[in-house]
Protein backbone atom coordinates (compact mmCIF):
# COMPACT_ATOMS: atom_id res chain seq x y z
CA UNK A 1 0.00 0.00 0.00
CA UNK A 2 1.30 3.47 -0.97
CA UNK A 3 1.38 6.04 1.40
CA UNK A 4 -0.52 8.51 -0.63
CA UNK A 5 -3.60 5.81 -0.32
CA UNK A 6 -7.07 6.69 0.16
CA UNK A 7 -6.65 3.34 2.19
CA UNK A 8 -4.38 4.71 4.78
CA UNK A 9 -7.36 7.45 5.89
CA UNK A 10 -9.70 4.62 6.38
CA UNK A 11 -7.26 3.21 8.70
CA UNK A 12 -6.88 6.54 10.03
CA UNK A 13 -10.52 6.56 10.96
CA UNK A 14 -10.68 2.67 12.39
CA UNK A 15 -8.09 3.30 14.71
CA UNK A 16 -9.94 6.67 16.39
CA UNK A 17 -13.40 4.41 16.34
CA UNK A 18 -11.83 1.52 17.67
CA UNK A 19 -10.09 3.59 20.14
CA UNK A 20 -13.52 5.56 20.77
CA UNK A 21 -15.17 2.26 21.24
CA UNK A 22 -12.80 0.69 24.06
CA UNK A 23 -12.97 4.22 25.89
CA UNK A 24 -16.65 3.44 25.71
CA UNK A 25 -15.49 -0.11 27.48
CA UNK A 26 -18.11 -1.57 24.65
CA UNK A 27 -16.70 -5.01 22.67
CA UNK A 28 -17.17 -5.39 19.14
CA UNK A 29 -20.13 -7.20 19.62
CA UNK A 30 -21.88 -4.56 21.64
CA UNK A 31 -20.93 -1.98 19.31
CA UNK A 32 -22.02 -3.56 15.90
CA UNK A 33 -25.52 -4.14 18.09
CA UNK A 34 -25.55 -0.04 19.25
CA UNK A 35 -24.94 1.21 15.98
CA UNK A 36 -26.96 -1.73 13.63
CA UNK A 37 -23.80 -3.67 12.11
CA UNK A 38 -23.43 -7.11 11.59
CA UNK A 39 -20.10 -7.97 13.71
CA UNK A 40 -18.05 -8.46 10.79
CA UNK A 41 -19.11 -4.88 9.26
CA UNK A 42 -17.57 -3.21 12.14
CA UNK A 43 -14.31 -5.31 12.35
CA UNK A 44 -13.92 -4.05 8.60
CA UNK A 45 -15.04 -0.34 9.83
CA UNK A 46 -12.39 -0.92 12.32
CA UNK A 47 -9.39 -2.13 10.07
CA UNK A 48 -10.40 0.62 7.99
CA UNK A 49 -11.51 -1.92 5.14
CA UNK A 50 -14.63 -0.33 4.55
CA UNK A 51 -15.12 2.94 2.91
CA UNK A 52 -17.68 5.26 4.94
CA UNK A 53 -20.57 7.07 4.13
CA UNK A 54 -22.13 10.18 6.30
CA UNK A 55 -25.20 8.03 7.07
CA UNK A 56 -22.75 5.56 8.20
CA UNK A 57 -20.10 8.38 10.38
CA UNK A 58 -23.19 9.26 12.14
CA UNK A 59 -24.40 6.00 12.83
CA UNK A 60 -21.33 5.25 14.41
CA UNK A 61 -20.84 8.52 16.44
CA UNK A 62 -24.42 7.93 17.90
CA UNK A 63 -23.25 4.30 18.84
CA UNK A 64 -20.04 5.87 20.73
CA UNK A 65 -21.66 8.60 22.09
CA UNK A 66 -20.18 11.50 20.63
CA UNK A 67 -20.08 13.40 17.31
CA UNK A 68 -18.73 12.81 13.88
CA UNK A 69 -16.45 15.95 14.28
CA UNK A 70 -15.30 13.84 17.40
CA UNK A 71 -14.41 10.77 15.66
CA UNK A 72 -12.79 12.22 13.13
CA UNK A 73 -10.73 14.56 15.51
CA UNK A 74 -7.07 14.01 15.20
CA UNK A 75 -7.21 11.85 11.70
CA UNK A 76 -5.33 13.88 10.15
CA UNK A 77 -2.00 13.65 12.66
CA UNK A 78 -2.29 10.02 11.73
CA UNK A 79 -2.25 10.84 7.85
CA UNK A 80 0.60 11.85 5.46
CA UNK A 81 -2.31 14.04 3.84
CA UNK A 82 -1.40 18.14 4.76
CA UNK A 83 -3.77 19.88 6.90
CA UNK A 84 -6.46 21.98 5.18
CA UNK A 85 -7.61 19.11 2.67
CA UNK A 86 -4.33 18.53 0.31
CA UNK A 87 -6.41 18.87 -2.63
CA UNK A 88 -5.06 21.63 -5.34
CA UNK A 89 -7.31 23.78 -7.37
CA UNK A 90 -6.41 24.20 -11.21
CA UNK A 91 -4.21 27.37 -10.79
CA UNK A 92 -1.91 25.80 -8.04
CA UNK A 93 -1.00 22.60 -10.24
């Protein structure tokens, strides 16, 4: 996997959920239930396998008790990506 992967956000995000979660002293099991997973769904969420929809951000922060802007706090620490998106417009490339 290249460091410039879209995967290595995903991952980004698992690891603040799953860290999230076991502050919440919930398993995996207890968790999928909260937030309406299937068990294996949120082991993928988790190992940042699965790619994340809004619906799905805010099903989760519900779950953990907190907000998306609190899940996704600090992602970008964890992230080669630069702060303030990355993403060029036409006249800076």
């Amino acid at each position: 996997m290249k460091n410039d992967s879209p995967d290595i956000l995903l991952e980004a995000v698992g690891r603040r959920i799953r860290v999230r979660r076991l502050q919440q002293g919930l398993t995996q099991d207890a968790f999928a239930q909260r937030a309406g997973f299937l068990k294996q769904y949120a082991y993928r969420v988790e190992a940042g396998q699965q790619n994340l929809s809004l619906r799905t951000l805010h099903r989760i922060a519900t779950a953990l008790e907190t907000s998306i802007a609190g899940l996704l706090e600090g992602v970008e620490a964890d992230t080669p990506y630069p702060r303030g998106g990355g993403c060029k417009n036409e006249s800076e490339k």
